[in-house]
C-alpha atoms as a PDB file:
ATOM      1  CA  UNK A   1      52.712  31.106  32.045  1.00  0.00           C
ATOM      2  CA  UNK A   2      51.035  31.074  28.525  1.00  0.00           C
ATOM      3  CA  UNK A   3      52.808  27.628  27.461  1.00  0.00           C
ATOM      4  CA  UNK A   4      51.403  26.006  30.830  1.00  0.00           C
ATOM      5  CA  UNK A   5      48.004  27.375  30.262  1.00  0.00           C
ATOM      6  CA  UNK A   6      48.705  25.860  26.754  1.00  0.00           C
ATOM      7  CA  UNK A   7      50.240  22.438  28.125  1.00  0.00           C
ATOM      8  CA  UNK A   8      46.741  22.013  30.113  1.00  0.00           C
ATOM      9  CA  UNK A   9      44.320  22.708  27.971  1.00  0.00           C
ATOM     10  CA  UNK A  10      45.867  20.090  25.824  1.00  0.00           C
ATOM     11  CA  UNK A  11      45.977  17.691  28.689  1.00  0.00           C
ATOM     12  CA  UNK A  12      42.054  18.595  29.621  1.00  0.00           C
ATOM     13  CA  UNK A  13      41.206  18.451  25.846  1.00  0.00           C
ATOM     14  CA  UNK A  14      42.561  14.862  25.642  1.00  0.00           C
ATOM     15  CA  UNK A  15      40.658  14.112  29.021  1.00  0.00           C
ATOM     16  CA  UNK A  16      37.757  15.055  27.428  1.00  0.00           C
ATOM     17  CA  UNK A  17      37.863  13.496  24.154  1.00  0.00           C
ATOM     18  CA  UNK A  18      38.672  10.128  25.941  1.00  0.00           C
ATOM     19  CA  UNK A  19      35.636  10.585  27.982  1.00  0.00           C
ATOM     20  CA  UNK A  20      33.519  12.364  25.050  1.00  0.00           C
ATOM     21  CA  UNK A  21      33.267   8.864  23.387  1.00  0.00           C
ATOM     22  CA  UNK A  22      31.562   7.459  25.988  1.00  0.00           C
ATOM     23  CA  UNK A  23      29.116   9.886  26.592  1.00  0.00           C
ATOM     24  CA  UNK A  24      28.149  10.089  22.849  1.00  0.00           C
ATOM     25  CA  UNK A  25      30.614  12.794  21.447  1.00  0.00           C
ATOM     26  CA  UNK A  26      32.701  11.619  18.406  1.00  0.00           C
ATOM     27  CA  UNK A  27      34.615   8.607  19.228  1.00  0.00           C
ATOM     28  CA  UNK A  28      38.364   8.295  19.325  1.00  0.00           C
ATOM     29  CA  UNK A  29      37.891   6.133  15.455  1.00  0.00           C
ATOM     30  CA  UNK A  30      35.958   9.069  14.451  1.00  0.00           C
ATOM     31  CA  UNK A  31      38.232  11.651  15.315  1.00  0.00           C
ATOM     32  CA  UNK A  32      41.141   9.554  14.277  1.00  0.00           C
ATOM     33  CA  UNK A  33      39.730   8.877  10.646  1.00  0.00           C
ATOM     34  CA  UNK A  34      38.679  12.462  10.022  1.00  0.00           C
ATOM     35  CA  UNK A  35      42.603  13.547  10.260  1.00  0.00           C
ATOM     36  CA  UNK A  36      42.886  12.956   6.363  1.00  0.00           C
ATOM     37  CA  UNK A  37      39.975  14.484   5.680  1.00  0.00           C
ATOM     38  CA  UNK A  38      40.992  18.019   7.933  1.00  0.00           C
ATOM     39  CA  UNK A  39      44.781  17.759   6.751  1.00  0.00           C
ATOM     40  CA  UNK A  40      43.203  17.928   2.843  1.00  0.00           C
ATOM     41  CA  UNK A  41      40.654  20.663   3.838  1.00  0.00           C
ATOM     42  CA  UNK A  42      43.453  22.685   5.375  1.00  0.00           C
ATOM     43  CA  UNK A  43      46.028  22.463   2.653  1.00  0.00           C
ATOM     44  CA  UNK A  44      42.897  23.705   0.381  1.00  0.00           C
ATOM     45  CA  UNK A  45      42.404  26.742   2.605  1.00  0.00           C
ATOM     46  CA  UNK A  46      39.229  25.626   3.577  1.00  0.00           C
ATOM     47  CA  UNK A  47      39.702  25.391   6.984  1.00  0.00           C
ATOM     48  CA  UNK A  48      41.526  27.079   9.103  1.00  0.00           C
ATOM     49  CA  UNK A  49      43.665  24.547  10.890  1.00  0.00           C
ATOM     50  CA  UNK A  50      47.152  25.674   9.224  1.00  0.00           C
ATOM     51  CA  UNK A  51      48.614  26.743  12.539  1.00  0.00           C
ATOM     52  CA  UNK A  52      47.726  24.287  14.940  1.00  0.00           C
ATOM     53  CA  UNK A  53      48.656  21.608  12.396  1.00  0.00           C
ATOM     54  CA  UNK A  54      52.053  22.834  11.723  1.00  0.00           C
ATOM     55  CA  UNK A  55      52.651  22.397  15.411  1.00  0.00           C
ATOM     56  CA  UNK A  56      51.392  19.281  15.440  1.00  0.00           C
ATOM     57  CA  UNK A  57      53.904  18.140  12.805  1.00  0.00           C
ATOM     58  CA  UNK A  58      56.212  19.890  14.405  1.00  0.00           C
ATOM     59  CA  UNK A  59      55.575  17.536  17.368  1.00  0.00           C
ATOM     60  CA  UNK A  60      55.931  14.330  15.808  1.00  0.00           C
ATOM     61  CA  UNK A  61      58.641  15.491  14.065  1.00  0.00           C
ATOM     62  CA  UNK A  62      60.739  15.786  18.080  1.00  0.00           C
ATOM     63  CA  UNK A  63      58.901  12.894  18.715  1.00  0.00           C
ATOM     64  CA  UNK A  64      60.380  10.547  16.416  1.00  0.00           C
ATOM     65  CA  UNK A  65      63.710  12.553  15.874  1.00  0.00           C
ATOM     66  CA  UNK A  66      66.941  10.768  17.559  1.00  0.00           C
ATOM     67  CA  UNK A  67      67.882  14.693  18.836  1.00  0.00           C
ATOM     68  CA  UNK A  68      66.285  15.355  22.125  1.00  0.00           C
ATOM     69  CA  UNK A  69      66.070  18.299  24.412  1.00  0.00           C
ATOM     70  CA  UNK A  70      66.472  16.547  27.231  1.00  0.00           C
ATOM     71  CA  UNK A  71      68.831  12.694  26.211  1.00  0.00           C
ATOM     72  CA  UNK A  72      67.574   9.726  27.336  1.00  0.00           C
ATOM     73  CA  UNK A  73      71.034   7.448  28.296  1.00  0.00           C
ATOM     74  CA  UNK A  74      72.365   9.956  30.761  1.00  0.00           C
ATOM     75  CA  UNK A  75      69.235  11.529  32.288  1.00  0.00           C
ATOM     76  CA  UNK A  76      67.587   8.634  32.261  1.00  0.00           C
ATOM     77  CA  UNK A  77      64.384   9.042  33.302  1.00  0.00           C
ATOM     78  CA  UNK A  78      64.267  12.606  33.306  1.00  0.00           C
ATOM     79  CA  UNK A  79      65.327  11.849  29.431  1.00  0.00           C
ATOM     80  CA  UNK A  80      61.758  10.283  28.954  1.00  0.00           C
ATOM     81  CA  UNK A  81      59.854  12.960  30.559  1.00  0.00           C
ATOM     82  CA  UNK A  82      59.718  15.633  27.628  1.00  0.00           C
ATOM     83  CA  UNK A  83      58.959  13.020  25.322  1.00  0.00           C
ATOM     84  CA  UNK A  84      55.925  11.816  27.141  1.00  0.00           C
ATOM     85  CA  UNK A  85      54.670  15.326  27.870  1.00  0.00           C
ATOM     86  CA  UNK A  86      55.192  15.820  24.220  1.00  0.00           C
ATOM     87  CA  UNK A  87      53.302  12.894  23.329  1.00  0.00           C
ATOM     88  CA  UNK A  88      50.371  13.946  25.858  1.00  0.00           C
ATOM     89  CA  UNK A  89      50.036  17.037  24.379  1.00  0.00           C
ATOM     90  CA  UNK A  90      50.212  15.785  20.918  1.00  0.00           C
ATOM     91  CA  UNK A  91      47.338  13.370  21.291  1.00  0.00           C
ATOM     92  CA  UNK A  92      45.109  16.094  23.424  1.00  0.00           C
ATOM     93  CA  UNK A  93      46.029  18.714  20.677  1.00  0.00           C
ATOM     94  CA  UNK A  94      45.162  16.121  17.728  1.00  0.00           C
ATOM     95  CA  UNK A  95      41.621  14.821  19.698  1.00  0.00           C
ATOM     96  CA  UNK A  96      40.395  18.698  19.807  1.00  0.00           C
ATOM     97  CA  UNK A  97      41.230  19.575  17.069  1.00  0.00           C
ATOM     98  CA  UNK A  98      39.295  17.010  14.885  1.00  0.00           C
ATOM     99  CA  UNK A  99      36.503  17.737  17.299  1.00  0.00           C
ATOM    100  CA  UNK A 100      36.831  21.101  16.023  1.00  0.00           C
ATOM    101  CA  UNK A 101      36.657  19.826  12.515  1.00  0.00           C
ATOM    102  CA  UNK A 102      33.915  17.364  13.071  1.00  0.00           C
ATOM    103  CA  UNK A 103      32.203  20.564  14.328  1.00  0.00           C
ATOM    104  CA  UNK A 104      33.498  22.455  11.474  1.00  0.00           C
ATOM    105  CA  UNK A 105      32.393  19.946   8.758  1.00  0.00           C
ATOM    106  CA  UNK A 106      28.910  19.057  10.007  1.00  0.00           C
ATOM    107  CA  UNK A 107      28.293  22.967  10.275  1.00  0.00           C
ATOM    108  CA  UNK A 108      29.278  23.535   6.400  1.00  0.00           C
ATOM    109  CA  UNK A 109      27.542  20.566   5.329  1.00  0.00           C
ATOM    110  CA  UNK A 110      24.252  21.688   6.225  1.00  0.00           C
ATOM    111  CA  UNK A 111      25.029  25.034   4.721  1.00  0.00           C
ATOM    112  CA  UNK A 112      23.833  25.952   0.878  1.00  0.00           C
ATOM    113  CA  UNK A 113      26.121  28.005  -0.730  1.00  0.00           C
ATOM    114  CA  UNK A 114      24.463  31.152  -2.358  1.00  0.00           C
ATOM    115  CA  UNK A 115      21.493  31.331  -0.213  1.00  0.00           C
ATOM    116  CA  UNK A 116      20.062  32.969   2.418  1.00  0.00           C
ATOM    117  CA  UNK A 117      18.608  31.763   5.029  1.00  0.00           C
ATOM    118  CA  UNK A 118      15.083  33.515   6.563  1.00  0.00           C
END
């Protein structure tokens, strides 16, 4: 149950970061180029992405390694099938999560450290 609730919200997160762009959220570019920028801020311990990065590593790692759960040559297309839901939830999990950043970073930035505000 929890890694289907988990495989959708990935899959509704990447629905709505393809559509965000449209509409005026952060565009796919955006999100895209502030990946450096949240992979250095999370390896300083600034943010608090450590987690959900790992994973996504994790993921491309089964992406691009020749070892599958599930071969390709004799279950053909069946083969295929974990690597594209693996993909799908890579790119959903990689789109909301630098919307989280963006979020993240715009909210810090306009935040003075050692003061209070009224």
């Amino acid at each position: 149950m929890g890694k289907t609730l988990k495989r959708t919200a990935a899959f509704a997160a990447l629905a709505r970061a393809l559509s965000a762009g449209a509409r005026g959220g952060p565009s796919v570019g955006a999100r895209l180029t502030a990946l450096p920028r949240m992979i250095r801020a999370t390896m300083k311990g600034e943010y608090d992405g450590g987690l959900r990065l790992a994973l996504m590593t994790a993921a491309t790692a089964y992406i691009v390694s020749p070892i599958d759960l599930l071969p390709e040559i004799p279950l053909a297309v069946f083969g295929l099938a974990d690597d594209a839901v693996m993909v799908t939830w890579l790119a959903g999990s990689v789109l909301a999560e630098t919307e989280r950043f963006l979020e993240w970073e715009a909210r810090r930035s306009s935040v003075i450290p050692g003061h209070v505000a009224p």
